[in-house]
PDB file of N, CA and C in Angstrom:
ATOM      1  N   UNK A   1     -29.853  29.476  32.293  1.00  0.00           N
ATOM      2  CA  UNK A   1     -30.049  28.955  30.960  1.00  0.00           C
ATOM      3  C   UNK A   1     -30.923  29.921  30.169  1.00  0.00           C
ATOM      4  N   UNK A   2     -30.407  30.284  28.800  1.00  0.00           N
ATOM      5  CA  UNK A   2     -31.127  31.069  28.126  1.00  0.00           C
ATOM      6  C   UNK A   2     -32.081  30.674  27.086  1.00  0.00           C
ATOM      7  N   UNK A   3     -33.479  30.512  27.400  1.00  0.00           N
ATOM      8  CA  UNK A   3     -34.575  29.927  26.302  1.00  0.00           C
ATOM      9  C   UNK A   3     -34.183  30.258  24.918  1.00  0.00           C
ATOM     10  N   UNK A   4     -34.168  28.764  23.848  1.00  0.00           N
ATOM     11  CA  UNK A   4     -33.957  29.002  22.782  1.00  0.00           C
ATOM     12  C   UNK A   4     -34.653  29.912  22.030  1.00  0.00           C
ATOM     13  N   UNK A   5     -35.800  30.388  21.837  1.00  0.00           N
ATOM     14  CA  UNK A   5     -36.290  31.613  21.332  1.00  0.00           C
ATOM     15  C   UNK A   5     -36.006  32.587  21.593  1.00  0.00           C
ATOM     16  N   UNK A   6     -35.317  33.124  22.586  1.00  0.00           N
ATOM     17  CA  UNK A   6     -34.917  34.316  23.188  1.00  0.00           C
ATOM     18  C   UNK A   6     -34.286  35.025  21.711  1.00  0.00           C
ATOM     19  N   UNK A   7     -34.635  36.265  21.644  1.00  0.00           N
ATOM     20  CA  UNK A   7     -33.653  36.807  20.379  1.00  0.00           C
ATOM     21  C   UNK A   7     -32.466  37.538  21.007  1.00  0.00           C
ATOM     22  N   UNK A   8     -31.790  37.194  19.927  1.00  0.00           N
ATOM     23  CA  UNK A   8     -30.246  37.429  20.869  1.00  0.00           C
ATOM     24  C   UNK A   8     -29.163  38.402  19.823  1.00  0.00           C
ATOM     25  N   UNK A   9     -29.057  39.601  19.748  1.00  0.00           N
ATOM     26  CA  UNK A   9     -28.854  40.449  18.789  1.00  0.00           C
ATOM     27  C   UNK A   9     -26.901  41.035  18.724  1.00  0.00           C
ATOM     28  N   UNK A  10     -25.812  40.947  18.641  1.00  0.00           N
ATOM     29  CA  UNK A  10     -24.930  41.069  18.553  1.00  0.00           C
ATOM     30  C   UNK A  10     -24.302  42.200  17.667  1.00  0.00           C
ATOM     31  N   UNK A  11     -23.985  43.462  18.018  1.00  0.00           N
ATOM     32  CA  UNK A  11     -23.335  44.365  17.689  1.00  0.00           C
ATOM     33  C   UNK A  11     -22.427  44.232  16.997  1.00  0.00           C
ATOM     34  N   UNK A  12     -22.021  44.706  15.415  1.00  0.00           N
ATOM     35  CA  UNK A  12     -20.919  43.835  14.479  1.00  0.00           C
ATOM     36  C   UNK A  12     -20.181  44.943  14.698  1.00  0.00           C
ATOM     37  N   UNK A  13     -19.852  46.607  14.927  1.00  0.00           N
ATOM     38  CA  UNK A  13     -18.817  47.077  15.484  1.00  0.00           C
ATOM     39  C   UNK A  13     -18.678  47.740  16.503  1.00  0.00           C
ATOM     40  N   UNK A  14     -17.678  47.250  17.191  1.00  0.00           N
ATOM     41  CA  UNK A  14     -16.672  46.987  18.718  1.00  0.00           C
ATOM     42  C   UNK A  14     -17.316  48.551  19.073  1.00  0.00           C
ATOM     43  N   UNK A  15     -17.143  48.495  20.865  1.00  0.00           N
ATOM     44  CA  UNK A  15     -17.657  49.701  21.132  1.00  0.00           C
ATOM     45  C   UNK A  15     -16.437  50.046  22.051  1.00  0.00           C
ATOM     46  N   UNK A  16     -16.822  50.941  22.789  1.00  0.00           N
ATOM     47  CA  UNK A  16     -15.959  51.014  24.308  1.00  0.00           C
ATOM     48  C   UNK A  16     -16.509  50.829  25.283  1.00  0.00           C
ATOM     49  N   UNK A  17     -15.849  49.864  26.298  1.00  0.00           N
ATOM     50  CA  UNK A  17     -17.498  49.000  26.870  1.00  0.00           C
ATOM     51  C   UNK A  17     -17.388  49.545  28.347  1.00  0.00           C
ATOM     52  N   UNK A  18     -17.014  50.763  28.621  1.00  0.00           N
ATOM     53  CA  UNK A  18     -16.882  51.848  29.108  1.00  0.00           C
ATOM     54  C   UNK A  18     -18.560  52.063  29.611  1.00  0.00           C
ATOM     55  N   UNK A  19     -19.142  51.983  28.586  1.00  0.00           N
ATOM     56  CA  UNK A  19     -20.421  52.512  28.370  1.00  0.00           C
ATOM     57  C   UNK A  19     -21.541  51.521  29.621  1.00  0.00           C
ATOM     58  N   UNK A  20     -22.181  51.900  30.485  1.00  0.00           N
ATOM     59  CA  UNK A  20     -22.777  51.279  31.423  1.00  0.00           C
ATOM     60  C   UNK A  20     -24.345  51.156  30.799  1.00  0.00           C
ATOM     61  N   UNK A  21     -25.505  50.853  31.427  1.00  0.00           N
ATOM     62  CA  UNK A  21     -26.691  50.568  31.069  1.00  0.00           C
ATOM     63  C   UNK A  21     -27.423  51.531  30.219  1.00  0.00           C
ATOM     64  N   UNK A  22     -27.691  52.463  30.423  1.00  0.00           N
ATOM     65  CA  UNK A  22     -27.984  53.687  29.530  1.00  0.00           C
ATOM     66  C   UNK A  22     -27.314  54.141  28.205  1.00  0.00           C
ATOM     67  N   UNK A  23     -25.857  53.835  28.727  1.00  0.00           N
ATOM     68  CA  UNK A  23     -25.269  54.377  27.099  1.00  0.00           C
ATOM     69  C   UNK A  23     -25.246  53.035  26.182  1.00  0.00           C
ATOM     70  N   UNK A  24     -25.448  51.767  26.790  1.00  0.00           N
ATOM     71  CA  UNK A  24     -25.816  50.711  25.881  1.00  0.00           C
ATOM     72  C   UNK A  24     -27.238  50.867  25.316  1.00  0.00           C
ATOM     73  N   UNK A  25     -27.961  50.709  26.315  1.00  0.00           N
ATOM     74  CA  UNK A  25     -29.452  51.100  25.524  1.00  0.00           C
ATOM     75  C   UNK A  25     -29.483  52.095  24.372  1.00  0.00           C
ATOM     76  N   UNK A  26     -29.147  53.342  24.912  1.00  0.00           N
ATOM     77  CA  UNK A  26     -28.830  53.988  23.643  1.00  0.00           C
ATOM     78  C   UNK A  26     -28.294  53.554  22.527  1.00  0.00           C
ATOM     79  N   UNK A  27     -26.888  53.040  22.221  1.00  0.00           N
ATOM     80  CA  UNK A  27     -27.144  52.086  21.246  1.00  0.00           C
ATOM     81  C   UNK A  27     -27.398  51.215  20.490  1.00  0.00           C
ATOM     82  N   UNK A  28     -28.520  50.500  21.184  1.00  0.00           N
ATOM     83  CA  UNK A  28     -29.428  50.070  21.288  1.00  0.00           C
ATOM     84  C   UNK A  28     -30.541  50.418  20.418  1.00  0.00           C
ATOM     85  N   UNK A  29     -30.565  51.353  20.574  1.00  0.00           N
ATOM     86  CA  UNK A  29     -32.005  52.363  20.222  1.00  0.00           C
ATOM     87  C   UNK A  29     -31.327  53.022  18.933  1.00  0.00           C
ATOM     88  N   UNK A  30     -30.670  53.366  19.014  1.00  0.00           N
ATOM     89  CA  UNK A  30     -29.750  54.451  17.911  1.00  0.00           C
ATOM     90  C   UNK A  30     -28.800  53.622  16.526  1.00  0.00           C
ATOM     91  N   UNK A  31     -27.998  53.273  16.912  1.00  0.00           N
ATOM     92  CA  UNK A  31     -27.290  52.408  16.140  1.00  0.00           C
ATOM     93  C   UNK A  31     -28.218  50.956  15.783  1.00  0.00           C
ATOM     94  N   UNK A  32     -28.578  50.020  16.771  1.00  0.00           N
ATOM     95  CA  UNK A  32     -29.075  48.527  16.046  1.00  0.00           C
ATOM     96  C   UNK A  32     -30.394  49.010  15.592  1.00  0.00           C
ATOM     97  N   UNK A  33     -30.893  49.838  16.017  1.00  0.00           N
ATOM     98  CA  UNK A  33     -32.333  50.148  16.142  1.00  0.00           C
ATOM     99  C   UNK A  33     -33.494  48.928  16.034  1.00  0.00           C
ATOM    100  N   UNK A  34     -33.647  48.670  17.599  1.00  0.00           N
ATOM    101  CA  UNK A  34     -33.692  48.194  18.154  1.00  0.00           C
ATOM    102  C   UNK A  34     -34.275  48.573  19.418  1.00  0.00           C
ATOM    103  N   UNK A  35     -35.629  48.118  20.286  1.00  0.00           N
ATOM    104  CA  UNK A  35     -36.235  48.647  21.399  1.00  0.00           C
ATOM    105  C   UNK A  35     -35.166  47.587  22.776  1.00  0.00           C
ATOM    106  N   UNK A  36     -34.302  48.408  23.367  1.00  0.00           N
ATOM    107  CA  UNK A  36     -33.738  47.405  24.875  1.00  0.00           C
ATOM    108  C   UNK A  36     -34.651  47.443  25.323  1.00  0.00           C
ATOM    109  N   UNK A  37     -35.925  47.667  25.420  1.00  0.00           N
ATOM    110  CA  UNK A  37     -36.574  47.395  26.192  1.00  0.00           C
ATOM    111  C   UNK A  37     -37.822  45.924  26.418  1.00  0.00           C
ATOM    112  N   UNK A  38     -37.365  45.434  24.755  1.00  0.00           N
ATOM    113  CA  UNK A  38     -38.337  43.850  24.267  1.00  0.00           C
ATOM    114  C   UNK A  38     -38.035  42.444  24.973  1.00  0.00           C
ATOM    115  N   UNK A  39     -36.534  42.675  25.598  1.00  0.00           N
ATOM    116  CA  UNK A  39     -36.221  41.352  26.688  1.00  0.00           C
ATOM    117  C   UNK A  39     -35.787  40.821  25.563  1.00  0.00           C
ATOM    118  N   UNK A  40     -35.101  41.096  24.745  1.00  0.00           N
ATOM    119  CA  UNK A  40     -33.677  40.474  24.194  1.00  0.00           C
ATOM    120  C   UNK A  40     -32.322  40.745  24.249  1.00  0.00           C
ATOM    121  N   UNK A  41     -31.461  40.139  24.223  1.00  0.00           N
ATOM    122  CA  UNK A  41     -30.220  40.147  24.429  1.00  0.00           C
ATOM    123  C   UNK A  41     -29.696  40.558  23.659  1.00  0.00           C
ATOM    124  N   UNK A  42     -28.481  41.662  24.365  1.00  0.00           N
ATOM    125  CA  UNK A  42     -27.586  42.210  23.111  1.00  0.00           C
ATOM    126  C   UNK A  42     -26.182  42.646  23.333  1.00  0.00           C
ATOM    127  N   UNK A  43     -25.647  42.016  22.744  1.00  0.00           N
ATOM    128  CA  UNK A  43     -24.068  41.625  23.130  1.00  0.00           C
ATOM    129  C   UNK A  43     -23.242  43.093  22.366  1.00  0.00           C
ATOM    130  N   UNK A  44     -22.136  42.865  23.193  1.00  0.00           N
ATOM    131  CA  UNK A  44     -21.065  44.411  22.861  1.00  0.00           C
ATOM    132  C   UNK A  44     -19.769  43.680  22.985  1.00  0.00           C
ATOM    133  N   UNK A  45     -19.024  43.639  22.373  1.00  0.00           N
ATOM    134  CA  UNK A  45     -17.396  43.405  22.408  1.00  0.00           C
ATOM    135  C   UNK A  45     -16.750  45.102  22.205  1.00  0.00           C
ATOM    136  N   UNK A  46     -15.358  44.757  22.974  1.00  0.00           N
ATOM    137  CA  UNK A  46     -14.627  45.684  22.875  1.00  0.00           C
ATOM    138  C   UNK A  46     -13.254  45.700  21.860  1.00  0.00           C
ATOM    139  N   UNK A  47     -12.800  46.283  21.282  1.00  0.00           N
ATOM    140  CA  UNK A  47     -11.940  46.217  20.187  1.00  0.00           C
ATOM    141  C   UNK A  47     -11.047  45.131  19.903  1.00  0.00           C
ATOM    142  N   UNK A  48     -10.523  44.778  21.262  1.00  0.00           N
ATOM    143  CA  UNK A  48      -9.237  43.503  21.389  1.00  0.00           C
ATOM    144  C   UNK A  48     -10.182  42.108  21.323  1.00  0.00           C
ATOM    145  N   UNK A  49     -11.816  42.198  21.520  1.00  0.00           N
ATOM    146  CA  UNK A  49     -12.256  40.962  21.485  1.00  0.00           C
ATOM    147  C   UNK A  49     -12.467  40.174  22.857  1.00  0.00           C
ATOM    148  N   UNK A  50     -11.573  40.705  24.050  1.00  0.00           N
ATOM    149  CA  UNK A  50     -11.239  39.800  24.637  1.00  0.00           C
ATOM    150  C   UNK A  50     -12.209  40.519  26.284  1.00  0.00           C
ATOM    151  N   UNK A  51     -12.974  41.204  25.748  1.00  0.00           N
ATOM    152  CA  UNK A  51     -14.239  41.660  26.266  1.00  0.00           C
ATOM    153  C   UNK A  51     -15.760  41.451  26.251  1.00  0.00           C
ATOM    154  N   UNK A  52     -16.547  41.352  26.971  1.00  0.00           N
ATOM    155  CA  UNK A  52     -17.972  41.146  26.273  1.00  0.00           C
ATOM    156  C   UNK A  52     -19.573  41.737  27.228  1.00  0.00           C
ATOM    157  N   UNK A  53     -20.019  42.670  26.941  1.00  0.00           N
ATOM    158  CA  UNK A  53     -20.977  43.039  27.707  1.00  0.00           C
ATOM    159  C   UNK A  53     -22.302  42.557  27.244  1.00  0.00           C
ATOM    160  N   UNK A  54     -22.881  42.325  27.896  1.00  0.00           N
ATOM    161  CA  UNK A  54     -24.359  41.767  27.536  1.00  0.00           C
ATOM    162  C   UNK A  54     -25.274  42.432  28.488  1.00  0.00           C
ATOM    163  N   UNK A  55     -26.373  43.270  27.842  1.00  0.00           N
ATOM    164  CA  UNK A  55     -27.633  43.803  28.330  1.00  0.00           C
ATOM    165  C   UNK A  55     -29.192  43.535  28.046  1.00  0.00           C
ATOM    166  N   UNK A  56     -29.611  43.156  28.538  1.00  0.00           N
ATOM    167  CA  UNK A  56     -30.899  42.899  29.000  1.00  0.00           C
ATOM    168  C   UNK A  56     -31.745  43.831  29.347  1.00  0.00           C
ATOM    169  N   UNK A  57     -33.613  43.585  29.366  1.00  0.00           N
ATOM    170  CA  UNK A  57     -34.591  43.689  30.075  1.00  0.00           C
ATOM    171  C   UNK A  57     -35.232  43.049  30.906  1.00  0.00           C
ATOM    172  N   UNK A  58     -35.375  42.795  32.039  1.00  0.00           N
ATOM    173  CA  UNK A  58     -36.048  41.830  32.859  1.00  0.00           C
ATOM    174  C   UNK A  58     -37.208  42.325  33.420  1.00  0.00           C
ATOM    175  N   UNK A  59     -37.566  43.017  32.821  1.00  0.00           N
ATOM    176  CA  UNK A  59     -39.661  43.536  33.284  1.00  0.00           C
ATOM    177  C   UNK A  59     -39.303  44.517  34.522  1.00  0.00           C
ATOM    178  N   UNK A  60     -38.382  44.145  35.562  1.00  0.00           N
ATOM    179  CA  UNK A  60     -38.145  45.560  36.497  1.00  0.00           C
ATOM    180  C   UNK A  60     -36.545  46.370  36.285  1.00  0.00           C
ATOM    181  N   UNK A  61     -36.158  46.231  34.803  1.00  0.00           N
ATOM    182  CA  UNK A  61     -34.335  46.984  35.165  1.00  0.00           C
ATOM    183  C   UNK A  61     -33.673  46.396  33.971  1.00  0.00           C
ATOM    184  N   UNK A  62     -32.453  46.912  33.805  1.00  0.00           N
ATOM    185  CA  UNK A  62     -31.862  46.599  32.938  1.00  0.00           C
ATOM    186  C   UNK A  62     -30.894  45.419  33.729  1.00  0.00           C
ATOM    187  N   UNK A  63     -30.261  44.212  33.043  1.00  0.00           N
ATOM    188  CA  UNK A  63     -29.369  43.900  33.419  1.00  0.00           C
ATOM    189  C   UNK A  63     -28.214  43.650  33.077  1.00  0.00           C
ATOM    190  N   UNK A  64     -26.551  43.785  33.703  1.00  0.00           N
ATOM    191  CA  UNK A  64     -26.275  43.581  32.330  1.00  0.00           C
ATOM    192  C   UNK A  64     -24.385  42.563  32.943  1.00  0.00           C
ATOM    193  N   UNK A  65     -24.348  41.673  31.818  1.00  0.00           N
ATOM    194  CA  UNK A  65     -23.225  40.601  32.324  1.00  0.00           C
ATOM    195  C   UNK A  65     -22.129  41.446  31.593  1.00  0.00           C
ATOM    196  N   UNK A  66     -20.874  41.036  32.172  1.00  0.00           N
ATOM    197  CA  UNK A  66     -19.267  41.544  31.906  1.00  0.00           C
ATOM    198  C   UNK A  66     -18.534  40.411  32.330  1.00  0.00           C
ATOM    199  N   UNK A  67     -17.842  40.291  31.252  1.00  0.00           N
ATOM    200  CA  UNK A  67     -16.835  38.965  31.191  1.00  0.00           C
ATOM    201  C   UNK A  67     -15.905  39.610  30.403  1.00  0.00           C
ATOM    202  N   UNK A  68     -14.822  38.653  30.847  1.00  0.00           N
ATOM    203  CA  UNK A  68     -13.090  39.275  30.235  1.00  0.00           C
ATOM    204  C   UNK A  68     -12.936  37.609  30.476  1.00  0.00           C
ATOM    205  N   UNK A  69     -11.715  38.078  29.173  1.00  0.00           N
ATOM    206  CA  UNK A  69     -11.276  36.540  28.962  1.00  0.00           C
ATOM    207  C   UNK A  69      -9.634  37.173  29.707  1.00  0.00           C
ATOM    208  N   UNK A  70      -9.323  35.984  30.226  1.00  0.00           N
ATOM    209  CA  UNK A  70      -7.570  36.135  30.982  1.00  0.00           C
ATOM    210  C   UNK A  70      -6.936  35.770  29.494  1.00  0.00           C
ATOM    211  N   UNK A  71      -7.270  35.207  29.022  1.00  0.00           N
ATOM    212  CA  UNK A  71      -6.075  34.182  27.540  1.00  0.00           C
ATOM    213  C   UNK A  71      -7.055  34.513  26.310  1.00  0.00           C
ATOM    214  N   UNK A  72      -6.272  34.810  25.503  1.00  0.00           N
ATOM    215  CA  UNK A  72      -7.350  34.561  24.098  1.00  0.00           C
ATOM    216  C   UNK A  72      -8.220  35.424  23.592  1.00  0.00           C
ATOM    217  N   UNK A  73      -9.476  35.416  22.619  1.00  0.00           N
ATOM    218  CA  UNK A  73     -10.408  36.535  21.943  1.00  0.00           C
ATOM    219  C   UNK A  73     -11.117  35.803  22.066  1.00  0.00           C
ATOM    220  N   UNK A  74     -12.759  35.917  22.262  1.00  0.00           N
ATOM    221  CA  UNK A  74     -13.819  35.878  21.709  1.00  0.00           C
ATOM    222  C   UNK A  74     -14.204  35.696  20.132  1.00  0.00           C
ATOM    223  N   UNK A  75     -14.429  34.678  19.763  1.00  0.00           N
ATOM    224  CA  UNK A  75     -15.267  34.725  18.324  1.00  0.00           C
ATOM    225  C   UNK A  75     -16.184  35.259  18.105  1.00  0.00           C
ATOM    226  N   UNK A  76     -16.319  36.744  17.593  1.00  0.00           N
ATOM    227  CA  UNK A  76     -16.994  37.329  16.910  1.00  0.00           C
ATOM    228  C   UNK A  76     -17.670  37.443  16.511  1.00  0.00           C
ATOM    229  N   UNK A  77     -19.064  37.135  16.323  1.00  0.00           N
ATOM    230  CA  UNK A  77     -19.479  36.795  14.958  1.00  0.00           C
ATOM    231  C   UNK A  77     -19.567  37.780  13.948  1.00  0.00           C
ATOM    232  N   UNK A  78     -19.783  37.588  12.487  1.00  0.00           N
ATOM    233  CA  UNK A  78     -19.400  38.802  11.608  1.00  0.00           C
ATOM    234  C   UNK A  78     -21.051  38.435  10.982  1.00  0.00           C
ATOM    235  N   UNK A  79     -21.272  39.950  10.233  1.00  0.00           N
ATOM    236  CA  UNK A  79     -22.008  40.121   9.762  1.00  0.00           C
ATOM    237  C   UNK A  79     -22.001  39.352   8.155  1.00  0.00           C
ATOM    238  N   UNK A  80     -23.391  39.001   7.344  1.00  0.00           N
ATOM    239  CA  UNK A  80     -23.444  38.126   6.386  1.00  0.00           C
ATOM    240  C   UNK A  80     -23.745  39.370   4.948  1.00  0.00           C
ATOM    241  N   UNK A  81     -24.140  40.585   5.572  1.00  0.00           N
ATOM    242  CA  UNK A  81     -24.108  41.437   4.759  1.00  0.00           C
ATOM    243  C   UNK A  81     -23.248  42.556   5.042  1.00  0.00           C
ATOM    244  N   UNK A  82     -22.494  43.394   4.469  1.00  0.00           N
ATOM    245  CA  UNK A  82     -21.709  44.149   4.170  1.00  0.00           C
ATOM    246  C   UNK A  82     -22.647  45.448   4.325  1.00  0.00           C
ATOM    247  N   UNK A  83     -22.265  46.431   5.873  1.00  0.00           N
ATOM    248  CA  UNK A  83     -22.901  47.453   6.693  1.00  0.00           C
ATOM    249  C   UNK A  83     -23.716  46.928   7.073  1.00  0.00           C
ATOM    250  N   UNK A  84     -24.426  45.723   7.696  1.00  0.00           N
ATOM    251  CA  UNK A  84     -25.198  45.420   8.860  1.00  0.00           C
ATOM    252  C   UNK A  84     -24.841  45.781  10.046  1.00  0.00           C
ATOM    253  N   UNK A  85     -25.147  46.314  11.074  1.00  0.00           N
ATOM    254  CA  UNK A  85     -25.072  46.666  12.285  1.00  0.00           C
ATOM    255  C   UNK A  85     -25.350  45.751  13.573  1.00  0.00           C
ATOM    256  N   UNK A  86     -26.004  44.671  13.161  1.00  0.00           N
ATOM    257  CA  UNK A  86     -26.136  43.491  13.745  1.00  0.00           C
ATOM    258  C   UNK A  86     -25.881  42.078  13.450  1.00  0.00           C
ATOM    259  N   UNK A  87     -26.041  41.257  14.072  1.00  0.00           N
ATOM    260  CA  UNK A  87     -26.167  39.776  13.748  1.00  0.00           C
ATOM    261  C   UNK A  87     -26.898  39.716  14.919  1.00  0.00           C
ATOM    262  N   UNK A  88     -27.753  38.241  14.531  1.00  0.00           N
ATOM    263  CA  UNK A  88     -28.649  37.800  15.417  1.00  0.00           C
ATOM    264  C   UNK A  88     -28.333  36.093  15.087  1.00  0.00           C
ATOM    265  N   UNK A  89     -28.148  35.497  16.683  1.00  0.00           N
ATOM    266  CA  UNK A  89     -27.212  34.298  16.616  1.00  0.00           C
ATOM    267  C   UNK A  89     -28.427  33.775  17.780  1.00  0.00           C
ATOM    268  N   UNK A  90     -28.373  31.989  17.845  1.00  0.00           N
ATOM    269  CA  UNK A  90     -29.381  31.805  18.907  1.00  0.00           C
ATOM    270  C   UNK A  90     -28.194  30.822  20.283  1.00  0.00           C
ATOM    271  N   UNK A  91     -29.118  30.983  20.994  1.00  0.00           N
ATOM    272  CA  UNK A  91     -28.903  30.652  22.818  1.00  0.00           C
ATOM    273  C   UNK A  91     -27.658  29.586  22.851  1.00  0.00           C
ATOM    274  N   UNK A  92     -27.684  28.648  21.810  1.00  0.00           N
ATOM    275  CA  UNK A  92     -26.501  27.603  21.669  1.00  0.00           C
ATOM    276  C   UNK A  92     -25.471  28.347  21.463  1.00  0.00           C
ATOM    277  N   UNK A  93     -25.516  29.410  20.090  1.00  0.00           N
ATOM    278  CA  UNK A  93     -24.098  29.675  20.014  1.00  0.00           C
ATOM    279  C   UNK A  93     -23.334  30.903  20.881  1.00  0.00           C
ATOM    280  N   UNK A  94     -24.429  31.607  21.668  1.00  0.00           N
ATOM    281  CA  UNK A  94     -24.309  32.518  22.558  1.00  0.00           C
ATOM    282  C   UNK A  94     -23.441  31.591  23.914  1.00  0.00           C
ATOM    283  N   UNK A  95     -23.993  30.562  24.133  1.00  0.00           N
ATOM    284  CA  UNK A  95     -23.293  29.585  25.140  1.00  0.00           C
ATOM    285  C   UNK A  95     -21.534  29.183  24.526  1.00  0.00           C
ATOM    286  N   UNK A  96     -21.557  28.916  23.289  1.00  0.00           N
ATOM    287  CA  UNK A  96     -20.246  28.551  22.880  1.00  0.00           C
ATOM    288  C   UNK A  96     -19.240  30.128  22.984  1.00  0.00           C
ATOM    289  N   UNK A  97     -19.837  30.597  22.449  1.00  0.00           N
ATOM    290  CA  UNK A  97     -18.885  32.093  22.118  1.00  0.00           C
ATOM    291  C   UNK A  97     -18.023  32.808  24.051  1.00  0.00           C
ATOM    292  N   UNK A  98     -19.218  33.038  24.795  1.00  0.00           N
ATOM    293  CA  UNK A  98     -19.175  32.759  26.380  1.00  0.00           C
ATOM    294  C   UNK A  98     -18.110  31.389  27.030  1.00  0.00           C
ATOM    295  N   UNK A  99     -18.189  30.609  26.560  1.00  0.00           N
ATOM    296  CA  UNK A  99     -16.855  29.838  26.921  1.00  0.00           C
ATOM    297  C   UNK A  99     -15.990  30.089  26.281  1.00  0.00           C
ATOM    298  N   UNK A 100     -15.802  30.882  25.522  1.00  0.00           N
ATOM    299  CA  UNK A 100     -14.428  30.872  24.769  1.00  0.00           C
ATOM    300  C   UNK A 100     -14.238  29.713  23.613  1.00  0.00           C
ATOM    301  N   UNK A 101     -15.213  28.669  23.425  1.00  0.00           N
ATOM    302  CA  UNK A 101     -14.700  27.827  22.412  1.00  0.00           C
ATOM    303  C   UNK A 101     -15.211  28.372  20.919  1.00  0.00           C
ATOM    304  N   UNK A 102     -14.217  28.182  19.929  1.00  0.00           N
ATOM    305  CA  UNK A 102     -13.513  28.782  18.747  1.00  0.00           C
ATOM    306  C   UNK A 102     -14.037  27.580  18.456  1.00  0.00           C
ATOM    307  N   UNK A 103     -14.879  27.815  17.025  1.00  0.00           N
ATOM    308  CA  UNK A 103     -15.227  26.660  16.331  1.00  0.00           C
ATOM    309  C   UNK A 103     -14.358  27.097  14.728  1.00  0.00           C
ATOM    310  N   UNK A 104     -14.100  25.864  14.197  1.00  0.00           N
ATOM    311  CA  UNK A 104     -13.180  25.853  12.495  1.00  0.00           C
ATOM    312  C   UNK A 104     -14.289  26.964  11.955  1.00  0.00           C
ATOM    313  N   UNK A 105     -13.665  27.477  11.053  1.00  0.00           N
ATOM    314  CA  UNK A 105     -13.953  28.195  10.038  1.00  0.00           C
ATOM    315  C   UNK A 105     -15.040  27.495   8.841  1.00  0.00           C
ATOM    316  N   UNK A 106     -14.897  26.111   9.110  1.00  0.00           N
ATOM    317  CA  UNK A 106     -15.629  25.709   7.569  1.00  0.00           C
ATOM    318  C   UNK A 106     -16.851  25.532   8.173  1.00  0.00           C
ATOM    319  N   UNK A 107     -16.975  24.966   9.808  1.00  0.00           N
ATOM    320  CA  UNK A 107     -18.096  24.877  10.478  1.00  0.00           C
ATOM    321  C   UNK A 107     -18.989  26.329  10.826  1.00  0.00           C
ATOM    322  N   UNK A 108     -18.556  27.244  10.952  1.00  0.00           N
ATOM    323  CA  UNK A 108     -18.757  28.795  10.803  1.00  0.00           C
ATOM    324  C   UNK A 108     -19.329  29.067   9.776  1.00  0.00           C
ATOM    325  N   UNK A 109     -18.651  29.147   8.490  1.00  0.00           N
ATOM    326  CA  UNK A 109     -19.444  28.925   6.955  1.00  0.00           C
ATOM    327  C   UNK A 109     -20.503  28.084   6.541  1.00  0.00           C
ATOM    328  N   UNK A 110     -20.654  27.044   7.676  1.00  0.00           N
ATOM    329  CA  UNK A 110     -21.887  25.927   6.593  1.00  0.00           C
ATOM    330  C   UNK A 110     -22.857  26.368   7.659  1.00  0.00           C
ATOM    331  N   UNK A 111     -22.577  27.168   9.044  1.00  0.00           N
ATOM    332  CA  UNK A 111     -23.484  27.425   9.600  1.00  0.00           C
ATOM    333  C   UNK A 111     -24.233  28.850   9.080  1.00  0.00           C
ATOM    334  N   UNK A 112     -23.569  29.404   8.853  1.00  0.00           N
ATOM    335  CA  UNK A 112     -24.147  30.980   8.347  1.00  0.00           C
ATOM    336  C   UNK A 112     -24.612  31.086   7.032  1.00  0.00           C
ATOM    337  N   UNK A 113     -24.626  29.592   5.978  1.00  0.00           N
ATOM    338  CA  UNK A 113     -25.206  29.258   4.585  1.00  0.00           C
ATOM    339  C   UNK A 113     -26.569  28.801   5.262  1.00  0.00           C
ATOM    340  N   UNK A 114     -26.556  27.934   6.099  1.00  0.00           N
ATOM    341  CA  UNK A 114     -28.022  26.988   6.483  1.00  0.00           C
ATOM    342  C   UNK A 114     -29.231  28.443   7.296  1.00  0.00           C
ATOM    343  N   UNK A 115     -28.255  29.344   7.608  1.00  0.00           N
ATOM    344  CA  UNK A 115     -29.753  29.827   8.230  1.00  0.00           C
ATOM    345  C   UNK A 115     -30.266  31.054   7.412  1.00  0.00           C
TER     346      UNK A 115
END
């Protein structure tokens, strides 16, 4: 379970998730700018969506989750400004996106007005 304060930072364009612990950090560091090293979470999709890497700090190492969906894409989340390099989403919707459940579009919109 991931503590609701945890900051949880999401990459708005697709990488090649090719890239193992180091070349994430690096963009990390480079592109979100951003320290991997603060113990927040930071998500990577791969072009089709239907990919998702997540890297971490845990005080001794990097860690980092890989999931593939068999059916379907990942919901995305998109950025609220036009050339942001990130979004930052919290522990609930990090749990929804990870199952695969697709929420409506209007619920998407009244969520990204309220915060």
């Amino acid at each position: 379970m991931i503590p609701a304060r945890m900051a949880i930072y999401v990459a708005t364009e697709r990488l090649d998730l090719r890239r193992s612990f180091d070349g994430l950090a690096g963009v990390v560091r480079e592109v979100l700018r951003e320290d991997p090293l603060s113990g927040a979470l930071f998500m990577f999709f791969n072009k089709a969506a239907d990919r998702v890497k997540i890297l971490w700090w845990d005080r001794s190492g990097y860690c980092l989750l890989y999931k593939r969906l068999e059916r379907g894409t990942f919901r995305v989340p998109h950025a609220r400004e036009p050339g942001a390099k990130r979004v930052t989403i919290e522990a609930a919707e990090l749990g929804k996106i990870l199952e695969g459940i697709t929420l409506p579009p209007s619920k998407q919109r009244a969520r990204a007005l309220a915060a």
